[in-house]
N, C-alpha and C. Protein backbone atom coordinates (compact mmCIF):
# COMPACT_ATOMS: atom_id res chain seq x y z
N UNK A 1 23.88 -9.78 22.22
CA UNK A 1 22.81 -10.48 21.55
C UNK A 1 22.01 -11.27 22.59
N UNK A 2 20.42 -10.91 22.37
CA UNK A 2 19.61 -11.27 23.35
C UNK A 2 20.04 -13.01 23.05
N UNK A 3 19.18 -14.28 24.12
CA UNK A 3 19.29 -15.26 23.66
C UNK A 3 18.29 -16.35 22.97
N UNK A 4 18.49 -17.31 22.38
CA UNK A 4 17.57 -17.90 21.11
C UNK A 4 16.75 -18.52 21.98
N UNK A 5 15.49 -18.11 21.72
CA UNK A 5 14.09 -19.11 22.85
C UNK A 5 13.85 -20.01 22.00
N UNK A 6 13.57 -21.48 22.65
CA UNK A 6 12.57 -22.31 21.91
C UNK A 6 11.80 -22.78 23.02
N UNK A 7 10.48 -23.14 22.66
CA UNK A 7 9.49 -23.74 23.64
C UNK A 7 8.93 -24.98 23.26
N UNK A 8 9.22 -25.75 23.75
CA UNK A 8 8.60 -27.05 23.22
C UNK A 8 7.02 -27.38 23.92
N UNK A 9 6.70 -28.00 22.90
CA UNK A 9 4.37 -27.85 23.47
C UNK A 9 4.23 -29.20 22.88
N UNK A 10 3.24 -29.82 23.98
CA UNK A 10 2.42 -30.67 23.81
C UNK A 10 1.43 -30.60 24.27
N UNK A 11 0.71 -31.50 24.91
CA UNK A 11 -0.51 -31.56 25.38
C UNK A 11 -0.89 -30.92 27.08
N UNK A 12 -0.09 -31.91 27.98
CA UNK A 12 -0.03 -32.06 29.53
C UNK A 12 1.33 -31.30 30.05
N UNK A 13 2.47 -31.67 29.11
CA UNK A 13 3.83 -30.88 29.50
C UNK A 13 4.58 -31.74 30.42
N UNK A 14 4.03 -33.25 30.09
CA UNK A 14 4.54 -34.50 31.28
C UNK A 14 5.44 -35.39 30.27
N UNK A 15 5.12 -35.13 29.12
CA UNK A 15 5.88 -36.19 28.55
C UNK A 15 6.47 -36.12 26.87
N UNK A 16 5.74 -35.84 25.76
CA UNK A 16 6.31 -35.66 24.58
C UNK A 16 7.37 -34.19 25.51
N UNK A 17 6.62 -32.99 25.42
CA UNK A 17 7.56 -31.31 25.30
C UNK A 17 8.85 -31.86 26.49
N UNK A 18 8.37 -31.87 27.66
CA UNK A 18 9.64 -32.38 28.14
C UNK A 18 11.06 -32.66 27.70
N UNK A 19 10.22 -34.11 26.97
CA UNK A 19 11.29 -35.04 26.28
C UNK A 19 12.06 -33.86 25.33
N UNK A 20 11.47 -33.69 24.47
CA UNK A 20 12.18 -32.94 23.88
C UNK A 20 12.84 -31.45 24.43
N UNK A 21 12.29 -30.78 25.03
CA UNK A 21 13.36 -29.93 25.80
C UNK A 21 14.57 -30.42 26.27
N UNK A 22 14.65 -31.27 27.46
CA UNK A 22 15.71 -32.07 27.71
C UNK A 22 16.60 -32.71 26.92
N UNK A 23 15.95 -33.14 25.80
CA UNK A 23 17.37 -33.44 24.79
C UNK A 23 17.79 -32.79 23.73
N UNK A 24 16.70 -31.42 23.59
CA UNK A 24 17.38 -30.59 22.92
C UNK A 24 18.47 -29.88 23.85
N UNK A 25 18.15 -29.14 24.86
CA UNK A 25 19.10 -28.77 25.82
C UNK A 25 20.24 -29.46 25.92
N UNK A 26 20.06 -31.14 25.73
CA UNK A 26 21.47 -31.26 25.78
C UNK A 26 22.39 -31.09 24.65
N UNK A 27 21.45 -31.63 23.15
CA UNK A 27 22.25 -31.18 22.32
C UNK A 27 22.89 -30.10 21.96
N UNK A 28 22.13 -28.71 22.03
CA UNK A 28 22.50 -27.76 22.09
C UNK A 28 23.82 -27.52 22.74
N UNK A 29 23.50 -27.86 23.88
CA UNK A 29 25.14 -27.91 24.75
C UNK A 29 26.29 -28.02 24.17
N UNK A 30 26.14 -29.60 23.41
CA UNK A 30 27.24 -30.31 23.03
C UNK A 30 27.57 -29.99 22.16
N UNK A 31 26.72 -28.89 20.94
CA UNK A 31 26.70 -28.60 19.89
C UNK A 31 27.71 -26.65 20.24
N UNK A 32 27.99 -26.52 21.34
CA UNK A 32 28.70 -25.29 21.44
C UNK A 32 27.76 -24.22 21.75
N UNK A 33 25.97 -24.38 21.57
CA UNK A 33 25.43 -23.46 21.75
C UNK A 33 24.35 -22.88 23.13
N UNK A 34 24.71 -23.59 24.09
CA UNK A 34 24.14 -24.02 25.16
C UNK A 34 24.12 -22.57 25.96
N UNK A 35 24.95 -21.68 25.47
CA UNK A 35 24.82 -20.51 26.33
C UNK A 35 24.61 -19.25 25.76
N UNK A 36 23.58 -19.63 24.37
CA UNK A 36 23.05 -18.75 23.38
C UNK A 36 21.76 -18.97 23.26
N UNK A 37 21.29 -20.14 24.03
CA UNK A 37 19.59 -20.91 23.81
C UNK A 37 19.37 -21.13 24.92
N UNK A 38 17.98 -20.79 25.53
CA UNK A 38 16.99 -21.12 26.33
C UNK A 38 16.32 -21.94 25.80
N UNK A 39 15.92 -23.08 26.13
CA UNK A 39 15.05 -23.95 26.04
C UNK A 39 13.81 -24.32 27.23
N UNK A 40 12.88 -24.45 26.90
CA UNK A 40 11.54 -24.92 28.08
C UNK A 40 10.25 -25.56 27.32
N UNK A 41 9.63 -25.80 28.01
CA UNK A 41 8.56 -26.62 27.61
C UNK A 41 6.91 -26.42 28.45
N UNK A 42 5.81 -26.49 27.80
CA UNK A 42 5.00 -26.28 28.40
C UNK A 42 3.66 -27.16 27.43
N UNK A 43 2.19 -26.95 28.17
CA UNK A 43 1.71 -27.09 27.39
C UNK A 43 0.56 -26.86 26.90
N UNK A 44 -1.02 -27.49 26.30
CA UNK A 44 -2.02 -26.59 25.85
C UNK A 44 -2.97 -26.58 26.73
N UNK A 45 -2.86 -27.40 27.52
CA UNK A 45 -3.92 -27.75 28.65
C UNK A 45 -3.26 -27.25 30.23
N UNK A 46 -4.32 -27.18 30.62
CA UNK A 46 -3.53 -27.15 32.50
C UNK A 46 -3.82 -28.52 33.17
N UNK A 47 -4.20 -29.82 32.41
CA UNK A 47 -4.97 -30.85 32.83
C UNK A 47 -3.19 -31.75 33.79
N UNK A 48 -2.57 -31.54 33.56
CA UNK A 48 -0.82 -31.57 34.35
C UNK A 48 -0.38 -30.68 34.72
N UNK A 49 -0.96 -29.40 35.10
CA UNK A 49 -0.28 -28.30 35.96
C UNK A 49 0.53 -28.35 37.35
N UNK A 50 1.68 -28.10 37.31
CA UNK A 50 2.17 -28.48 38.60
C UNK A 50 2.89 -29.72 38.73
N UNK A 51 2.63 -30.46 37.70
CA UNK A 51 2.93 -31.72 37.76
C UNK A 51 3.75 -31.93 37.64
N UNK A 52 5.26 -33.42 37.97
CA UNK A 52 6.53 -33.41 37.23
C UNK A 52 6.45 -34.47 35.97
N UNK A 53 7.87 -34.41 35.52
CA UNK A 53 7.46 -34.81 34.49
C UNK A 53 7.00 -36.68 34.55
N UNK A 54 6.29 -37.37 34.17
CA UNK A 54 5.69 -38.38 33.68
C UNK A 54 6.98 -39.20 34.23
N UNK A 55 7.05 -40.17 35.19
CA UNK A 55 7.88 -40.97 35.42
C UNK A 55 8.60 -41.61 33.95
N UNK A 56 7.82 -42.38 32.61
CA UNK A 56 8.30 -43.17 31.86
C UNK A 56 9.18 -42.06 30.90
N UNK A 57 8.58 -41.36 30.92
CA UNK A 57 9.53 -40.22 30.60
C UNK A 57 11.15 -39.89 30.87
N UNK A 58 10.98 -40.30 32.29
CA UNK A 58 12.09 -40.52 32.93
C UNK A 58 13.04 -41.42 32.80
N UNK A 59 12.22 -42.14 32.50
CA UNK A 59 12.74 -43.75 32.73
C UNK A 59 13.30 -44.01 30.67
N UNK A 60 12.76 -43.14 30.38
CA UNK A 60 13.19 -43.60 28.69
C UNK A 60 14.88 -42.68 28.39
N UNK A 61 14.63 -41.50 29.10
CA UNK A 61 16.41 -41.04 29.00
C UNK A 61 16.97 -41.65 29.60
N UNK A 62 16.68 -42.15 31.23
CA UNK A 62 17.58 -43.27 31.77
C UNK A 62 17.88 -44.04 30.78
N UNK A 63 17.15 -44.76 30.08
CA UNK A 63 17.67 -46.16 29.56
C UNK A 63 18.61 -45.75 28.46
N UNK A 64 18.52 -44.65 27.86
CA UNK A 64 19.13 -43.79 26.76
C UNK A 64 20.65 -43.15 27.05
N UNK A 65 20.94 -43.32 28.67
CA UNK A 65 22.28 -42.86 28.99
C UNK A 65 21.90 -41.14 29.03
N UNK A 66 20.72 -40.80 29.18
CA UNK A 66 21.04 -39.37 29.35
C UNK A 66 20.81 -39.21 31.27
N UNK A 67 21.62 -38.43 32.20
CA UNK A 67 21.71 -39.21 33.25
C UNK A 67 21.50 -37.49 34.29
N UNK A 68 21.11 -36.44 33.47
CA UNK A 68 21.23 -35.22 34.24
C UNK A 68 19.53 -35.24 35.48
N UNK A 69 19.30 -34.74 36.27
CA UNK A 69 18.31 -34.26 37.10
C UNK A 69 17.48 -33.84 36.73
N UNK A 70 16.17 -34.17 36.46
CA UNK A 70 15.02 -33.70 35.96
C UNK A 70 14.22 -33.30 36.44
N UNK A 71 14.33 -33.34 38.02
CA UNK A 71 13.11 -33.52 39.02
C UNK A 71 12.72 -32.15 39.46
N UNK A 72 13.45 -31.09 38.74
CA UNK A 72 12.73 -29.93 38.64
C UNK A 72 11.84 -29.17 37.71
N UNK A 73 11.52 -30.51 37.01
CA UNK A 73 10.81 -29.93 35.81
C UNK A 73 8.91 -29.78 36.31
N UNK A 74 8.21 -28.88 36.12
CA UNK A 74 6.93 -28.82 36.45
C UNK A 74 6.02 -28.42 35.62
N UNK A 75 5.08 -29.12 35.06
CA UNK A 75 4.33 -28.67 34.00
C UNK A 75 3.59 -27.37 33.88
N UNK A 76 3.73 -26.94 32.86
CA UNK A 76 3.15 -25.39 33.08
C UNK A 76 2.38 -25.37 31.65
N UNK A 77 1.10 -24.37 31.49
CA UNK A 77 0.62 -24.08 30.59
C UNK A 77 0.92 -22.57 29.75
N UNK A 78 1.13 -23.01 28.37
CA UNK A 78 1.15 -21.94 27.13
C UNK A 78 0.69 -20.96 27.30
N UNK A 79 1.14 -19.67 27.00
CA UNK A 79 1.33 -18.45 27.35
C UNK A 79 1.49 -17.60 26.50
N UNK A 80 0.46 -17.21 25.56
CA UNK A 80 0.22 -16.80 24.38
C UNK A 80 0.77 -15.72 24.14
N UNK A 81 0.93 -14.96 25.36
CA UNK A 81 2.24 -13.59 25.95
C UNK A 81 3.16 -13.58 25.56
N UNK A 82 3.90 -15.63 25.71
CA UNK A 82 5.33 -15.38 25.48
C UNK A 82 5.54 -15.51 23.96
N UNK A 83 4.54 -15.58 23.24
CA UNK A 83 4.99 -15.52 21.39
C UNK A 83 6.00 -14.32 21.14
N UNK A 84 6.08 -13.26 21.65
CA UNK A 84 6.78 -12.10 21.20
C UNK A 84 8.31 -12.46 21.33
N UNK A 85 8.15 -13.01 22.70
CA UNK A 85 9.83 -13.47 23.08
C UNK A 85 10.46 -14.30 22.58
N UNK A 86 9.79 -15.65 22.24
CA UNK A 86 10.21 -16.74 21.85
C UNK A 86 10.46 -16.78 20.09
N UNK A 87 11.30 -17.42 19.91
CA UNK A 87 12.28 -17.21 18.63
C UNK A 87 11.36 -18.30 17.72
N UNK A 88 11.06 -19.51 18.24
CA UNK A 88 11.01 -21.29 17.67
C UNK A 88 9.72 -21.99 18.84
N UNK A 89 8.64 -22.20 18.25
CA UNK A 89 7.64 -22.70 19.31
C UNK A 89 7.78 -24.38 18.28
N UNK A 90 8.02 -25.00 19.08
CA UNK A 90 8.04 -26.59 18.69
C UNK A 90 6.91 -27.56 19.17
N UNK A 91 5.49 -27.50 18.26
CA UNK A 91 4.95 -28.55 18.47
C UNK A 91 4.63 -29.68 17.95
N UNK A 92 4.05 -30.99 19.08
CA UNK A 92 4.30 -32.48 19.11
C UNK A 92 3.31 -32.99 17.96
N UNK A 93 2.33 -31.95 18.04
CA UNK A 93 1.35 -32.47 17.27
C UNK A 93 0.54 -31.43 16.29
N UNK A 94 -0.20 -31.96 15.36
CA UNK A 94 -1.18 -30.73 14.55
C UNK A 94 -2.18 -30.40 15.58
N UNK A 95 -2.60 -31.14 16.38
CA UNK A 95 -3.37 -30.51 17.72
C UNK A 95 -2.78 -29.58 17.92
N UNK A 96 -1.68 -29.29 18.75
CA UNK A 96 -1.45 -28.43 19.61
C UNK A 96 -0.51 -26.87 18.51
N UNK A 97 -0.09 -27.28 17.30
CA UNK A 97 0.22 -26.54 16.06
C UNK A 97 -0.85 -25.97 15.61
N UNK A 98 -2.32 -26.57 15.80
CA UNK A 98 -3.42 -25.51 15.33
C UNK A 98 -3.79 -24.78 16.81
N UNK A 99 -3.78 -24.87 17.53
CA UNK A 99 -4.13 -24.53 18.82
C UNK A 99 -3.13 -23.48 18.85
N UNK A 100 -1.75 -23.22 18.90
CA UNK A 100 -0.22 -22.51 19.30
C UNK A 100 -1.07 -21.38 18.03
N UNK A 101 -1.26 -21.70 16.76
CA UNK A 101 -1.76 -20.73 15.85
C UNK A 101 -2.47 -20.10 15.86
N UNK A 102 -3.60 -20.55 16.66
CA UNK A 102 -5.01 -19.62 16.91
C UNK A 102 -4.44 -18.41 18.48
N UNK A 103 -3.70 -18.99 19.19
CA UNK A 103 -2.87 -18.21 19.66
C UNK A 103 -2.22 -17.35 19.05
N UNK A 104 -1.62 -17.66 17.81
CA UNK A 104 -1.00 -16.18 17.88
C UNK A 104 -1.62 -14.85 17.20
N UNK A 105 -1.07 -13.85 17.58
CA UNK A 105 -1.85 -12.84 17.00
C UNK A 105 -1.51 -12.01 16.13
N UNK A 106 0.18 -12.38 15.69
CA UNK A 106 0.82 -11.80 14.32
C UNK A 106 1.33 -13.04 13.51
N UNK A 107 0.94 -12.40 12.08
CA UNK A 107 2.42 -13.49 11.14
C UNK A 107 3.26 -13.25 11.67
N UNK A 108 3.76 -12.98 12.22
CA UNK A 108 5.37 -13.30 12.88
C UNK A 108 5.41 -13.80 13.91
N UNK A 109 4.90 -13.97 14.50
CA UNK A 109 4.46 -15.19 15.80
C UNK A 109 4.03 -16.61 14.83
N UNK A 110 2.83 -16.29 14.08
CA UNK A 110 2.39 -17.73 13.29
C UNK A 110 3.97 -18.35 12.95
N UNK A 111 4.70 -17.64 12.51
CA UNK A 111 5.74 -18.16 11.45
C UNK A 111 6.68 -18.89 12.16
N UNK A 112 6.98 -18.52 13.50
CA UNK A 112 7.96 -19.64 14.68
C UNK A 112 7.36 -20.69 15.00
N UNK A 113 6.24 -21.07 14.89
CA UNK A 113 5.45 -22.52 15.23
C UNK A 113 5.48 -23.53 14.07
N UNK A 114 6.08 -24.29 14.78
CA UNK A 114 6.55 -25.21 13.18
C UNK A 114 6.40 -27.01 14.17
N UNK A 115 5.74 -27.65 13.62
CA UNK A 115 5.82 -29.31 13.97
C UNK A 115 7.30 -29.52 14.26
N UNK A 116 7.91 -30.19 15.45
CA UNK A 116 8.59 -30.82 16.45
C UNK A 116 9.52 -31.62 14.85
N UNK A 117 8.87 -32.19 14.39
CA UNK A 117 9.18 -33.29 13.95
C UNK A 117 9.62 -32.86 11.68
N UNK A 118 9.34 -31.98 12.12
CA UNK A 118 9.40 -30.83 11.17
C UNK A 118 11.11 -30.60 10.54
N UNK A 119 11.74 -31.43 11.63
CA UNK A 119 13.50 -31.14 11.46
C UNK A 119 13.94 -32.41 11.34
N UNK A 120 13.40 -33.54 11.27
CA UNK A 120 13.57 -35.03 11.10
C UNK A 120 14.30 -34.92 9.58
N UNK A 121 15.55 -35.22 9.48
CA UNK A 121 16.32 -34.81 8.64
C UNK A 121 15.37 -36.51 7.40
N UNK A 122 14.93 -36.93 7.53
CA UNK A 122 14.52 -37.94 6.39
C UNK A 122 13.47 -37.78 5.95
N UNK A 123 12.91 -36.03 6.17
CA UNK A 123 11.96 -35.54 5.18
C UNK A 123 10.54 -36.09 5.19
N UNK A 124 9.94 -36.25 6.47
CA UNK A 124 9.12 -36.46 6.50
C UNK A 124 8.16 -35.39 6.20
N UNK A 125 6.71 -36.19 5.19
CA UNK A 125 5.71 -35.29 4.69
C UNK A 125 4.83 -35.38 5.68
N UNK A 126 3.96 -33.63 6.17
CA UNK A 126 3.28 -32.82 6.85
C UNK A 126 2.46 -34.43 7.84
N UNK A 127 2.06 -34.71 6.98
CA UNK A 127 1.07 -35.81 7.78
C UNK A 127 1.85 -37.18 8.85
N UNK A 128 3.31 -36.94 8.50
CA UNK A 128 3.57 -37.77 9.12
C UNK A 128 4.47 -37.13 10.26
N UNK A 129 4.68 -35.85 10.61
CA UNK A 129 4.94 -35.52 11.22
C UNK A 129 4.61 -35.08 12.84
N UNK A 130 3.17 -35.74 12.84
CA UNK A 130 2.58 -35.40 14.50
C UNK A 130 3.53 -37.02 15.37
N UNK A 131 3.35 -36.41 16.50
CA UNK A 131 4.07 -37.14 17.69
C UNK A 131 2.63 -37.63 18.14
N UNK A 132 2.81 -39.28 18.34
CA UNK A 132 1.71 -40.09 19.23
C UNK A 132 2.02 -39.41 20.77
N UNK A 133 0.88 -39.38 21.42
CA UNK A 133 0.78 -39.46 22.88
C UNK A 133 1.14 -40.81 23.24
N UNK A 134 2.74 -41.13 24.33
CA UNK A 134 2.85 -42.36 24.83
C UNK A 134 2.49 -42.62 25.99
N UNK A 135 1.38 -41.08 26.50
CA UNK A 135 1.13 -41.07 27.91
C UNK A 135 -0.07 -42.37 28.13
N UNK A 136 -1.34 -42.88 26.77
CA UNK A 136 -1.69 -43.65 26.44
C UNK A 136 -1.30 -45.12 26.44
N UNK A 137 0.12 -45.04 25.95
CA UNK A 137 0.75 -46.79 25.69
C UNK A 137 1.65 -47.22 26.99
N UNK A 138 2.45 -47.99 26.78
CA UNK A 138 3.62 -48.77 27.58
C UNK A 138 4.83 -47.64 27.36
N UNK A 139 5.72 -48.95 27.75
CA UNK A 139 7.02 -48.32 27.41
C UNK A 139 7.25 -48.37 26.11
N UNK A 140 7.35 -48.94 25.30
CA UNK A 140 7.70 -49.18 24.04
C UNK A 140 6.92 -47.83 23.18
N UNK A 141 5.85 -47.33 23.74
CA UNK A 141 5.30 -45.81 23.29
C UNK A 141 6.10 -44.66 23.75
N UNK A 142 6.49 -44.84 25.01
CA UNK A 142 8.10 -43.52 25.40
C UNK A 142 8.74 -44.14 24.24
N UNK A 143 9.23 -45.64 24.10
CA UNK A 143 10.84 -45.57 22.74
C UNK A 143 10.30 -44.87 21.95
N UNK A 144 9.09 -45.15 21.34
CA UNK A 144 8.65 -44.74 19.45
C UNK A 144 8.99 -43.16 19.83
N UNK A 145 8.48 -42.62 21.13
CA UNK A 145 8.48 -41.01 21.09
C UNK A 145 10.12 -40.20 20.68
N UNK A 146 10.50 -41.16 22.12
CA UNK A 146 12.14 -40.71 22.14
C UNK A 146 13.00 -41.21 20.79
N UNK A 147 12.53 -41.99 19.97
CA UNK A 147 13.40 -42.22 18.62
C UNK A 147 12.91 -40.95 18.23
N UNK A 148 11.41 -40.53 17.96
CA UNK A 148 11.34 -39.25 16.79
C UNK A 148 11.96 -38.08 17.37
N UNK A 149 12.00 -37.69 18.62
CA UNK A 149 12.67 -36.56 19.37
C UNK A 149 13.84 -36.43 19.29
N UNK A 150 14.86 -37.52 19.18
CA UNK A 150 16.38 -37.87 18.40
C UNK A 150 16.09 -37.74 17.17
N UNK A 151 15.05 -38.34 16.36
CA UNK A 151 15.74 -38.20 14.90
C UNK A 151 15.70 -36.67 14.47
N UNK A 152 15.08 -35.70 15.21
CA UNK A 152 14.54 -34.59 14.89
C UNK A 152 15.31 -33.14 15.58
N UNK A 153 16.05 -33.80 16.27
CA UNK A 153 16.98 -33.04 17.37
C UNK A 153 18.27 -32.47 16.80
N UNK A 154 18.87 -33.08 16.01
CA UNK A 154 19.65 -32.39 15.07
C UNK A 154 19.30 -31.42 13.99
N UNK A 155 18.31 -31.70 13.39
CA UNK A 155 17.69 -30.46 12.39
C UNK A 155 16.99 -29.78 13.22
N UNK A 156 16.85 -29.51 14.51
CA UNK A 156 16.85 -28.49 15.35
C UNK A 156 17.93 -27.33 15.33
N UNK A 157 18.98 -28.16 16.00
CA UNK A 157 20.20 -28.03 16.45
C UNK A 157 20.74 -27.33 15.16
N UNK A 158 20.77 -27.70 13.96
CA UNK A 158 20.92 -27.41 13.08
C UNK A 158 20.56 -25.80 12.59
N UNK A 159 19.04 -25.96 12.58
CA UNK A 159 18.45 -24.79 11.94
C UNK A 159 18.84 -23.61 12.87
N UNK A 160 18.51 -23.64 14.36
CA UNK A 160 19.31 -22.69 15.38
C UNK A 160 20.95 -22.14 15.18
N UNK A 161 21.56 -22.92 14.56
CA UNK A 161 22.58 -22.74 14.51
C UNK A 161 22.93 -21.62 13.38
N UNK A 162 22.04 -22.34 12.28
CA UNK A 162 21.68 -20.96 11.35
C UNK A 162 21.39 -19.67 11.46
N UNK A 163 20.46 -20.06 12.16
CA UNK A 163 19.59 -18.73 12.90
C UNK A 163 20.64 -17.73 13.58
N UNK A 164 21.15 -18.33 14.55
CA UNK A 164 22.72 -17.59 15.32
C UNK A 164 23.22 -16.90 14.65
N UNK A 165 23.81 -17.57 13.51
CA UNK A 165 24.75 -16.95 12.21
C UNK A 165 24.38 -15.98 11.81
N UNK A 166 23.14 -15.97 11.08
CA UNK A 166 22.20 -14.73 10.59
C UNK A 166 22.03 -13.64 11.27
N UNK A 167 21.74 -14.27 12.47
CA UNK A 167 21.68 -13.14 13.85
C UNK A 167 23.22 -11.94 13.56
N UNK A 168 24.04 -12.90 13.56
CA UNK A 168 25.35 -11.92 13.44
C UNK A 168 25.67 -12.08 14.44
């Protein structure tokens, strides 16, 4: 069995998709499925190409106890190519969810692009589901990010896990 893609998308690829790659990756791990899922991140713009990820970015899993090497992460832009491959396209915002859509070029590509925040197990309705840019604020704009990327990381983790099953 091939393995489960998800791509996480934001804007620059410095700071919301990141975040969430990295702690989905870890959950996944911990969750037993770490060597059934690819995870990566990219994003809609090339305006951070090349770039690593967003220092506060950094600095918000530090403070969070997540403690793995990041410093190979480099921003890259969306790749409308890879819809065929990828299982789960995860985006931060209805920006980049209408943008990932006009990208694709089958219902079955449309149908893997689903809001980030979309798995926030306390049922949040459509509108409240976009991710602020904290590339804009302080630190306290990385926390607000990295709380929704945790609260949402398990009904990830979750639904993949499903998915596996089904897979057979």
């Amino acid at each position: 069995m091939s393995a489960y893609r998800i791509c996480v998308v934001c804007t620059g690829n410095i700071c919301r998709s990141p975040m969430g790659e990295f702690i989905l990756r870890e959950r996944l791990e911990a969750a037993g499925l770490g060597d059934q899922v690819v995870v990566d991140s990219a994003g809609t713009t090339a305006w951070e190409e090349g770039n690593p990820a967003d220092p506060r970015t950094l600095d918000v899993l530090r403070r969070n106890g997540h403690g793995t090497d990041y410093s190979g992460h480099r921003a890259r832009v969306f790749d409308r190519a890879w819809l065929p491959a990828l299982d789960l396209v995860l985006a931060a915002d209805h920006g980049h969810w209408s943008t990932l859509r006009k990208m694709a070029r089958r219902d079955e590509d449309r149908a893997k692009i689903r809001m980030f925040r979309s798995f926030d197990a306390t049922g949040l309705d459509e509108a409240e589901q976009a991710m602020d840019d904290p590339w804009y604020g302080d630190d306290a704009s990385f926390d607000q990010t990295y709380a929704e990327v945790v609260a949402a990381a398990d009904g990830v983790v979750d639904f993949v896990r499903e998915e596996l099953a089904r897979r057979g």
